[in-house]
N, C-alpha and C. Protein backbone atom coordinates (compact mmCIF):
# COMPACT_ATOMS: atom_id res chain seq x y z
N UNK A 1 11.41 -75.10 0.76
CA UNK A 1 11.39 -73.92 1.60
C UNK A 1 10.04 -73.21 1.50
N UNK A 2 9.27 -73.25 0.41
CA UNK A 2 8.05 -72.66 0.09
C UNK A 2 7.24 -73.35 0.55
N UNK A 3 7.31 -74.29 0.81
CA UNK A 3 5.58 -75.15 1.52
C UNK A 3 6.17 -74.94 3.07
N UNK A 4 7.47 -74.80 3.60
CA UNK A 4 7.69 -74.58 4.98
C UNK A 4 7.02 -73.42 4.95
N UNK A 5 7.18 -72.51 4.74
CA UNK A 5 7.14 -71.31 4.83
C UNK A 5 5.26 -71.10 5.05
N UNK A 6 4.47 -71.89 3.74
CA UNK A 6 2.89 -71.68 3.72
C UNK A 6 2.53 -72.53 4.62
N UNK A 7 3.32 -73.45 5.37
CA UNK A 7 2.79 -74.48 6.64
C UNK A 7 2.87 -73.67 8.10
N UNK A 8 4.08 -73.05 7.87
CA UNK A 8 3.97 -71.43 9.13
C UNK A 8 3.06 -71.01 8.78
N UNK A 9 2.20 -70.28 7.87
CA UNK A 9 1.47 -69.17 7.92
C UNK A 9 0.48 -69.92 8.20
N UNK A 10 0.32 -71.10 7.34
CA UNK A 10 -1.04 -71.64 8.38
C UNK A 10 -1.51 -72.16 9.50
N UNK A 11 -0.67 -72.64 10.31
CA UNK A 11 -0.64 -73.20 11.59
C UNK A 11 -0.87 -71.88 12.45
N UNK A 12 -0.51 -70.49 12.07
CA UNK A 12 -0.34 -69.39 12.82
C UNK A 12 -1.41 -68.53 12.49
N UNK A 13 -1.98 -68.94 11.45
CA UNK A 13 -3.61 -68.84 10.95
C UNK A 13 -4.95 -69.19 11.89
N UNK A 14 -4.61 -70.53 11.71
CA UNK A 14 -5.61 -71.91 12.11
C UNK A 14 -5.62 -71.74 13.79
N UNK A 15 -4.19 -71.12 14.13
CA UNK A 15 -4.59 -71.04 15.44
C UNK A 15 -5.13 -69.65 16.41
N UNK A 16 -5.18 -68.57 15.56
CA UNK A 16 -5.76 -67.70 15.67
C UNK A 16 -7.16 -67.72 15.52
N UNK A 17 -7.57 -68.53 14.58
CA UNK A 17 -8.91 -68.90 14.40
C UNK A 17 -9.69 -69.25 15.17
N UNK A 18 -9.18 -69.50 16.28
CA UNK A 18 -9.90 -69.63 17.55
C UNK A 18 -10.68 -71.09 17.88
N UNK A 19 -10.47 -72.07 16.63
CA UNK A 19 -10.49 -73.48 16.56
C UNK A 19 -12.15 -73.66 16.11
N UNK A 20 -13.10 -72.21 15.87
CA UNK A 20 -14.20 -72.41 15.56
C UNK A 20 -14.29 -72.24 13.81
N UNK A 21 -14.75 -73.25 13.05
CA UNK A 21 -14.93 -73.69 11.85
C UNK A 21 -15.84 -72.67 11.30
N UNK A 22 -15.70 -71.58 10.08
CA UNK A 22 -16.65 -71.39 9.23
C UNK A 22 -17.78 -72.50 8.48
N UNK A 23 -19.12 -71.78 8.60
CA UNK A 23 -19.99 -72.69 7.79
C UNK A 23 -19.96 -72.15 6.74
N UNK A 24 -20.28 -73.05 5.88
CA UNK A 24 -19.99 -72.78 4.07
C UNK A 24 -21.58 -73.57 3.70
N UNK A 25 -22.50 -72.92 3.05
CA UNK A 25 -23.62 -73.12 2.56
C UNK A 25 -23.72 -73.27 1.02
N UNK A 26 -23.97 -74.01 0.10
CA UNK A 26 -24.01 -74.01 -1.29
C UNK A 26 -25.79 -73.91 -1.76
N UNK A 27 -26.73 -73.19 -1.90
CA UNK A 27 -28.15 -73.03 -2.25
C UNK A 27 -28.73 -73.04 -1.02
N UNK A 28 -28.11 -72.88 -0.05
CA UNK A 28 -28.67 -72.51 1.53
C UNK A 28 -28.52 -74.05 2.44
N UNK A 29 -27.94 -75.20 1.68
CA UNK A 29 -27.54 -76.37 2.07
C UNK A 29 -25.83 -76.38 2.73
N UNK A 30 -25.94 -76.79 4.15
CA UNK A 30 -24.99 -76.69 4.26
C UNK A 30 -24.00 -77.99 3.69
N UNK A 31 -22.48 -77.71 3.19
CA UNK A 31 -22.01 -78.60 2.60
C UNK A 31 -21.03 -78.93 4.05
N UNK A 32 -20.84 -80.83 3.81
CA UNK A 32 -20.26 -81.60 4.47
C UNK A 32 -18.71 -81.65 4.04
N UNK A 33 -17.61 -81.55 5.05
CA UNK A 33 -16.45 -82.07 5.24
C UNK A 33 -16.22 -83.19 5.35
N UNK A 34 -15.22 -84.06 4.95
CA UNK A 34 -14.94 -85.01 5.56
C UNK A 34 -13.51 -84.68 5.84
N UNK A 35 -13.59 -84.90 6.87
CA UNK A 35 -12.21 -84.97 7.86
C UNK A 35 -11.88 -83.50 8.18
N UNK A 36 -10.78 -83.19 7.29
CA UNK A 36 -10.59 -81.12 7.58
C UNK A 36 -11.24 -80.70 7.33
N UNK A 37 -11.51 -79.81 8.13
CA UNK A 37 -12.94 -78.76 7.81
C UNK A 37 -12.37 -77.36 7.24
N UNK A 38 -13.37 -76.44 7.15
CA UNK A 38 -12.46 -75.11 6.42
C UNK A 38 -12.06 -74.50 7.64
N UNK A 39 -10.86 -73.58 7.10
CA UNK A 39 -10.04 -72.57 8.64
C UNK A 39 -9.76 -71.32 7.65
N UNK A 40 -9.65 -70.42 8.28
CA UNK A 40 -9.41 -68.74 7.83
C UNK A 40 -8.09 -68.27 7.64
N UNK A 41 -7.62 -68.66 6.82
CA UNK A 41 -6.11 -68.15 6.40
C UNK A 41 -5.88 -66.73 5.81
N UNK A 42 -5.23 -66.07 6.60
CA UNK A 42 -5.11 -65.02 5.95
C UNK A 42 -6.03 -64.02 5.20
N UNK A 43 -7.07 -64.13 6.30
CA UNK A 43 -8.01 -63.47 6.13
C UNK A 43 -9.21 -63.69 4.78
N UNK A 44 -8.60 -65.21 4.54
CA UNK A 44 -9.19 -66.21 3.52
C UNK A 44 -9.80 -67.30 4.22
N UNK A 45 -11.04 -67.25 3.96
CA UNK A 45 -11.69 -68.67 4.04
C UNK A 45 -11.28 -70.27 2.81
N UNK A 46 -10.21 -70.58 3.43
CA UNK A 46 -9.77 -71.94 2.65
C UNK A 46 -10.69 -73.18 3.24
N UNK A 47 -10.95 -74.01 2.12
CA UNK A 47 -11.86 -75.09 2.16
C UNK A 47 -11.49 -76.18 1.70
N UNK A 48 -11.10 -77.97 2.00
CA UNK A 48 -10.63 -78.53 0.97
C UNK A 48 -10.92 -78.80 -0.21
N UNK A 49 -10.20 -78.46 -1.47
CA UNK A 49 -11.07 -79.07 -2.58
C UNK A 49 -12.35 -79.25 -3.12
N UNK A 50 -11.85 -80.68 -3.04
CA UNK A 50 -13.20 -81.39 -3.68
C UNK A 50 -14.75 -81.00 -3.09
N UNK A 51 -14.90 -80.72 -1.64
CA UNK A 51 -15.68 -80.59 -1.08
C UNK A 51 -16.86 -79.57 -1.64
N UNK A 52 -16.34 -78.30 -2.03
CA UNK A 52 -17.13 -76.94 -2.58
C UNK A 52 -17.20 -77.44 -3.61
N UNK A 53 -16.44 -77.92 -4.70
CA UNK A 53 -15.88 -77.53 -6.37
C UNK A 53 -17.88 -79.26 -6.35
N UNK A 54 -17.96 -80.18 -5.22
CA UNK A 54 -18.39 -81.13 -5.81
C UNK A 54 -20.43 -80.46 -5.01
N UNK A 55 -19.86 -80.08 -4.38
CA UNK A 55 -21.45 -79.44 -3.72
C UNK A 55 -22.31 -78.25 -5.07
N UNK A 56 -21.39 -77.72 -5.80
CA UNK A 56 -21.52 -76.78 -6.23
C UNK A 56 -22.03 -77.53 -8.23
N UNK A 57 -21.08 -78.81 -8.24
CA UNK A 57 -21.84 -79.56 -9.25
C UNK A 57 -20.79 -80.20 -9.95
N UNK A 58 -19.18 -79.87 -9.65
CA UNK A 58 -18.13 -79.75 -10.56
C UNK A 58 -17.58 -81.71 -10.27
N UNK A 59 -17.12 -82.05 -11.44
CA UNK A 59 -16.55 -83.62 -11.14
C UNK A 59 -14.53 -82.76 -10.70
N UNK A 60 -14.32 -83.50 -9.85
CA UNK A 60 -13.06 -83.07 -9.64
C UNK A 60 -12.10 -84.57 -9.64
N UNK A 61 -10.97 -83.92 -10.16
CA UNK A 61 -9.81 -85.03 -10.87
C UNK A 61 -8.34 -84.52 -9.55
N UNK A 62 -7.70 -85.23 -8.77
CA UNK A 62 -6.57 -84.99 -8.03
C UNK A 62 -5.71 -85.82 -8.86
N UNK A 63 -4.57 -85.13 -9.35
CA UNK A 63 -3.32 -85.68 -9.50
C UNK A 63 -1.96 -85.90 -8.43
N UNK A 64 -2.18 -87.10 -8.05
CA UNK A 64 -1.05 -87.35 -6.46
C UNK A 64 0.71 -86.65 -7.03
N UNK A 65 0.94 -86.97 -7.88
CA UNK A 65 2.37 -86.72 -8.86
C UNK A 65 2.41 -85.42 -8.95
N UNK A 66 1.98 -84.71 -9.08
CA UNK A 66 2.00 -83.21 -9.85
C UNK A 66 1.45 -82.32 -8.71
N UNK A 67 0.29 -82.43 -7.67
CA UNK A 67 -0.59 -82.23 -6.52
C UNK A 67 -0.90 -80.97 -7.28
N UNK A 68 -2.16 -81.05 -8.18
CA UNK A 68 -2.86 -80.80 -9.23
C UNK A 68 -4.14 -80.83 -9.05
N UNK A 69 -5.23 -79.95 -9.14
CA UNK A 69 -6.45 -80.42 -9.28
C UNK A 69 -7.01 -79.93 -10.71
N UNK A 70 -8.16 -80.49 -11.35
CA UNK A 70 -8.76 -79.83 -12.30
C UNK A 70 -10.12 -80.24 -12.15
N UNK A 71 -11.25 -78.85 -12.06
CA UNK A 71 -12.56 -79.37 -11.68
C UNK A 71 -13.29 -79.13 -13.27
N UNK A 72 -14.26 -80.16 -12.94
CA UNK A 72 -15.31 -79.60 -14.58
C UNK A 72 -16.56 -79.45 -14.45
N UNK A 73 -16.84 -78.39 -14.62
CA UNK A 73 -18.46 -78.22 -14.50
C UNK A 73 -19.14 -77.68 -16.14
N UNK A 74 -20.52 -78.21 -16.21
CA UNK A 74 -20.78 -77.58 -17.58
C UNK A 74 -19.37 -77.57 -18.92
N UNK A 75 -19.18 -76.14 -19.49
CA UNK A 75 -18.41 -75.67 -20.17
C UNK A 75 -17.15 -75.07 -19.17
N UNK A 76 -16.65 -75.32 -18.17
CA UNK A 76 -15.81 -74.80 -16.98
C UNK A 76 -14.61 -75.49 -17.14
N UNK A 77 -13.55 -75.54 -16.91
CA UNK A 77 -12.27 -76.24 -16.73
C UNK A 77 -11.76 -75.14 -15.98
N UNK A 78 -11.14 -75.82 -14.15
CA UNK A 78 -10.56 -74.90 -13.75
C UNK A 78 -9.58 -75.59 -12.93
N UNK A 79 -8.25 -75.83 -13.15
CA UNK A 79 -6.79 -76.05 -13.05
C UNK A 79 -5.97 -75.46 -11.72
N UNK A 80 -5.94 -76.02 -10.66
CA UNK A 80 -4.76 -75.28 -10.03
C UNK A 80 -3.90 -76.55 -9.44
N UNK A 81 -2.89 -75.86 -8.97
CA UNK A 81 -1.65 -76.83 -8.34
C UNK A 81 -1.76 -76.30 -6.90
N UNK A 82 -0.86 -77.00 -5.93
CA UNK A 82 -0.49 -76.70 -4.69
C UNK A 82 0.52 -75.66 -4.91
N UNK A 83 0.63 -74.82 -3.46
CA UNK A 83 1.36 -73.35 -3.74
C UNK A 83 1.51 -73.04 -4.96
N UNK A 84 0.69 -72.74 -5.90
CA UNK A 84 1.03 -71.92 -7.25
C UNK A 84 -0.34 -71.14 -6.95
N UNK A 85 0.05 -69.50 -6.92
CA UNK A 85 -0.66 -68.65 -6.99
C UNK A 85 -1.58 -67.75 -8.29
N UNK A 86 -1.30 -68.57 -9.38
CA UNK A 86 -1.54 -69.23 -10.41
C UNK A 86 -2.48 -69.68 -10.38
N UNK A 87 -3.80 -70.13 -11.12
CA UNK A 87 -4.73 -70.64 -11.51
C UNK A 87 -5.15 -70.94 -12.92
N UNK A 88 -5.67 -71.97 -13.50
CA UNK A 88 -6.23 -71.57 -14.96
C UNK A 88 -7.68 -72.09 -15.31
N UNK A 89 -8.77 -70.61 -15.87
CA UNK A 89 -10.31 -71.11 -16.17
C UNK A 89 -9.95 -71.21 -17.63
N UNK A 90 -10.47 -72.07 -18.00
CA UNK A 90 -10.27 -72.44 -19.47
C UNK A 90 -9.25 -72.13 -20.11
N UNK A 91 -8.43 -72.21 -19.46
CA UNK A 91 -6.69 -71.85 -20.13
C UNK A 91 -6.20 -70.56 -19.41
N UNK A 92 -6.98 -69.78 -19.29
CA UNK A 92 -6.86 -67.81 -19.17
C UNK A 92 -6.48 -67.91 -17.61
N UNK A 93 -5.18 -67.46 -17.48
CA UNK A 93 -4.33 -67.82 -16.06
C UNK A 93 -5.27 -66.58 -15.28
N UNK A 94 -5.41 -66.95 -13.50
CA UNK A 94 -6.11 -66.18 -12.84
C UNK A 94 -5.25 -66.23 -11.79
N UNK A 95 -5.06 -65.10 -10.93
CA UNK A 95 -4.01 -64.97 -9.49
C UNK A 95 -4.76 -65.12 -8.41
N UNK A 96 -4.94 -66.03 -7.74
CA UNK A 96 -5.02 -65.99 -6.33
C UNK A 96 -4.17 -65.34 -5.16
N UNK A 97 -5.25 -64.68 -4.53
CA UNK A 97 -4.74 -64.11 -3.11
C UNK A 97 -4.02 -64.72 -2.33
N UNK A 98 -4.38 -66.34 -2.33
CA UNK A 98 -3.74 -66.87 -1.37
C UNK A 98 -3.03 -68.40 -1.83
N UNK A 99 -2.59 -69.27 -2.23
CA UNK A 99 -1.77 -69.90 -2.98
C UNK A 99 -2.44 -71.34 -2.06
N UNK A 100 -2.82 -72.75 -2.78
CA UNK A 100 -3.56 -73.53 -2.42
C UNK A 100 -2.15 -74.64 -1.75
N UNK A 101 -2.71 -74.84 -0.45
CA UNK A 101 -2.06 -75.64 0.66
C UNK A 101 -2.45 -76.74 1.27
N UNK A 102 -1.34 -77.40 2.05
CA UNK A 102 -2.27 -78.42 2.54
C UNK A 102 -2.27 -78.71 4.41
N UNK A 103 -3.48 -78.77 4.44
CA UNK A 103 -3.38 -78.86 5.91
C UNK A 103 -4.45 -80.56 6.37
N UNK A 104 -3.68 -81.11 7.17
CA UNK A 104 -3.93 -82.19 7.80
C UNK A 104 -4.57 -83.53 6.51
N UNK A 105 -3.44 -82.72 5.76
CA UNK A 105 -3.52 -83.97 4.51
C UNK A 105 -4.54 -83.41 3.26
N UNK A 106 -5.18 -82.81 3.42
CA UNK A 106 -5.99 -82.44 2.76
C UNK A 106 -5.86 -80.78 1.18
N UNK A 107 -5.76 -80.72 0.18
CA UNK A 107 -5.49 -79.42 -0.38
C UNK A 107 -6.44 -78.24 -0.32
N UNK A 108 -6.12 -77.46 0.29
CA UNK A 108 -7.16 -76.12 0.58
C UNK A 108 -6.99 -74.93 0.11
N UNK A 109 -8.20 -74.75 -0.69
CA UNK A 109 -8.07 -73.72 -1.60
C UNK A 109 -8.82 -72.37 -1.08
N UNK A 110 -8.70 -71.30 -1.67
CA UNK A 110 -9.55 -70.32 -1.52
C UNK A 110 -10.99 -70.59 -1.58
N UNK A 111 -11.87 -70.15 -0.86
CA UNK A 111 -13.28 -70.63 -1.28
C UNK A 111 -14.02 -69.78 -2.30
N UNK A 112 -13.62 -68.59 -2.08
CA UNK A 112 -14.62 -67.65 -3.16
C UNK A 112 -13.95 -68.06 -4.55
N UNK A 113 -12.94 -68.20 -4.61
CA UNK A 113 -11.79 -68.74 -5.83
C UNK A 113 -13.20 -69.66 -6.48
N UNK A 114 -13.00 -71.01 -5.56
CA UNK A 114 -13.61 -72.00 -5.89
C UNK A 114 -15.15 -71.90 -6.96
N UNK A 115 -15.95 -70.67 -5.69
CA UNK A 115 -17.26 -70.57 -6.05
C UNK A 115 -17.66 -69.73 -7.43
N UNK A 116 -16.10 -68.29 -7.64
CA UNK A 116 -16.56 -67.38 -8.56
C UNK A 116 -15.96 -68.02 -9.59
N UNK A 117 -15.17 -69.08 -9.77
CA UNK A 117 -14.90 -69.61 -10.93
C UNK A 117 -15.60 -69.84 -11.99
N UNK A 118 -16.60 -71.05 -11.03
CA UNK A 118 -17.53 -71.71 -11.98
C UNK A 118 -19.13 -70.92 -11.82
N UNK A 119 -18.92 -69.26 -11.88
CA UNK A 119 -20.07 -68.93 -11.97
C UNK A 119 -21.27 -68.38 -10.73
N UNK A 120 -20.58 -68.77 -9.47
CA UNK A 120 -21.74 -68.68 -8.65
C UNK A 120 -21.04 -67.39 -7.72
N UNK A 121 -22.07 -66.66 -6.99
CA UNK A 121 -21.70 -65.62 -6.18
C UNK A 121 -21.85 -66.05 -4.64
N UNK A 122 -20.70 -65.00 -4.31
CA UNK A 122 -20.49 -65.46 -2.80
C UNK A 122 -20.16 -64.54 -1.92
N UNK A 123 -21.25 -64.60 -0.60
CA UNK A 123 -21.57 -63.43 0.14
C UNK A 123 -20.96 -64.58 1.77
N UNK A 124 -20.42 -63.02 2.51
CA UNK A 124 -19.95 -63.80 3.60
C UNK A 124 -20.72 -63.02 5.00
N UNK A 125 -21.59 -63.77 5.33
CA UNK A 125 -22.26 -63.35 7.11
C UNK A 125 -21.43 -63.64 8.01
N UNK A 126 -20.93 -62.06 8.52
CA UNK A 126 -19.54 -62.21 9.37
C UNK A 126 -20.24 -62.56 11.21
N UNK A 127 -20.99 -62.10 11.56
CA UNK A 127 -22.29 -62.08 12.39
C UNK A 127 -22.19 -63.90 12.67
N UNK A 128 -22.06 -64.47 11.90
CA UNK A 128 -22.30 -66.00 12.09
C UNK A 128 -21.46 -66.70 11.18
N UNK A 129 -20.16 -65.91 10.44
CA UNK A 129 -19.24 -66.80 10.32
C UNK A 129 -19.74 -67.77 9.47
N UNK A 130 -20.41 -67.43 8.53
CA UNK A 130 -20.97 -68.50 7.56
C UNK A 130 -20.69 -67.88 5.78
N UNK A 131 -20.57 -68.78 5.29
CA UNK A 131 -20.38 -68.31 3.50
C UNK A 131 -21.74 -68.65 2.58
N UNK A 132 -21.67 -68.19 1.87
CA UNK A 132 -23.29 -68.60 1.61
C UNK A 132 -22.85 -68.29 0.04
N UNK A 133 -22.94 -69.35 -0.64
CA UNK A 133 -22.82 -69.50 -1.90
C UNK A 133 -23.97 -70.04 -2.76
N UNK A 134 -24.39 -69.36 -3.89
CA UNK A 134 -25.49 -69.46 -4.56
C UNK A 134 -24.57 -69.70 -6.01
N UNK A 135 -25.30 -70.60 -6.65
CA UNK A 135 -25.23 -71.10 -8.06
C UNK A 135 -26.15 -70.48 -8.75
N UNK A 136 -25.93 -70.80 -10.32
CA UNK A 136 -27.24 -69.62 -11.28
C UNK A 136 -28.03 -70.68 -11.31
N UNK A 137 -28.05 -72.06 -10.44
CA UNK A 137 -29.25 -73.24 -10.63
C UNK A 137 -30.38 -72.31 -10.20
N UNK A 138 -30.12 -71.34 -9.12
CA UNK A 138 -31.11 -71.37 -8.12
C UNK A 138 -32.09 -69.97 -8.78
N UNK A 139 -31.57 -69.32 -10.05
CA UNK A 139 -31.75 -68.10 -10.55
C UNK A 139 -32.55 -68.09 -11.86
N UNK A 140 -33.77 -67.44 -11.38
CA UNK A 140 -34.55 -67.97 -12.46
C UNK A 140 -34.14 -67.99 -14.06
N UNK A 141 -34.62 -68.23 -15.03
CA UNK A 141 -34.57 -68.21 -16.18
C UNK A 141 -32.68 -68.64 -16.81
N UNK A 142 -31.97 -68.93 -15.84
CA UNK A 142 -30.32 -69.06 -16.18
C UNK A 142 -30.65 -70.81 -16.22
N UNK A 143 -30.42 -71.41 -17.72
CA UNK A 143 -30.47 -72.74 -18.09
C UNK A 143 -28.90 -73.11 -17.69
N UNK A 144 -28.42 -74.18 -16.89
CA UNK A 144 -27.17 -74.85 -17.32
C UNK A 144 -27.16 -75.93 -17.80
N UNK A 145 -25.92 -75.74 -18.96
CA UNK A 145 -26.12 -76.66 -19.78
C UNK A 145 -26.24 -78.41 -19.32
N UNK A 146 -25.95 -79.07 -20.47
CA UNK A 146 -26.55 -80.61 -19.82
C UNK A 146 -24.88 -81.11 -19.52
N UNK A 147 -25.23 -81.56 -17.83
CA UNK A 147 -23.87 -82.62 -17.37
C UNK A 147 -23.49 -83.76 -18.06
C-alpha cells in the first residue's frame, strides 16, 4: 500500500513537472543520466542513485533483495532503502523529506540528501532550473583523503 501510495505522488509530480528535466551540475560539469533522468517531486529534486552519489566520487553498492543502497566515499558510509524515510551517515540515522522511490525502474533519491551527505554544498538556480553542486575537491586548501 506504501509504494502505491509514493507511485501516486509521483506520477502526479512528474506530471506537473511539465516533462522539462532539471540540470544537475557536479564542479560545474554537467552529470549524465542514463535512462531516467531527474523529475521534481514534491518540491524535491529526485535523481537516480548511482548517478550523483558516482559524479560526486562515491563507489555505490545496490542490493536487488533488500532495494538498499550504500554509497562510499573517503571516510563516508551512507545507507538508505526504498521508501524508508530513514537514512544512515556512518550509522547516525538522518530523516529525509522525501522517502527514496522508484520511477521507470530506476531508485530516486533526494538530490541535496545525496550531495550534503558526503560533504558537498548545493545551490539551486531556479531561473534555469539547474542544481549546481560543488565538492570540497574544488576548495582550496580542503585535502580528501586517499580513495
Amino acid at each position: 500500500m506504501k509504494a502505491l501510495v509514493l507511485a501516486a505522488i509521483a506520477l502526479s509530480s512528474v506530471a506537473m513537472a511539465g516533462g522539462e528535466y532539471p540540470l544537475v551540475k557536479v564542479n560545474g560539469k554537467p552529470v549524465e543520466f542514463k535512462g531516467t533522468q531527474p523529475h521534481t517531486i514534491v518540491g524535491r529534486v529526485m535523481v537516480p542513485v548511482r548517478g550523483v552519489f558516482e559524479a560526486i566520487g562515491a563507489y555505490v553498492e545496490y542490493n536487488p533483495v533488500n532495494h538498499r543502497v550504500t554509497a562510499r566515499r573517503a571516510n563516508e558510509e551512507i545507507d538508505l532503502g526504498l521508501g524508508d524515510k530513514l537514512a544512515h551517515r556512518n550509522g547516525a540515522e538522518i530523516e529525509l523529506d522525501v522517502a527514496p522511490l522508484t520511477i521507470e525502474g530506476r531508485m530516486m533519491v533526494p538530490l541535496r540528501f545525496i550531495a550534503e551527505s558526503l560533504g558537498a554544498t548545493v545551490d539551486y538556480v531556479k531561473d534555469t532550473r539547474t542544481v549546481e553542486i560543488t565538492t570540497n575537491e574544488n576548495i582550496p586548501g580542503v585535502k580528501q583523503p586517499p580513495r
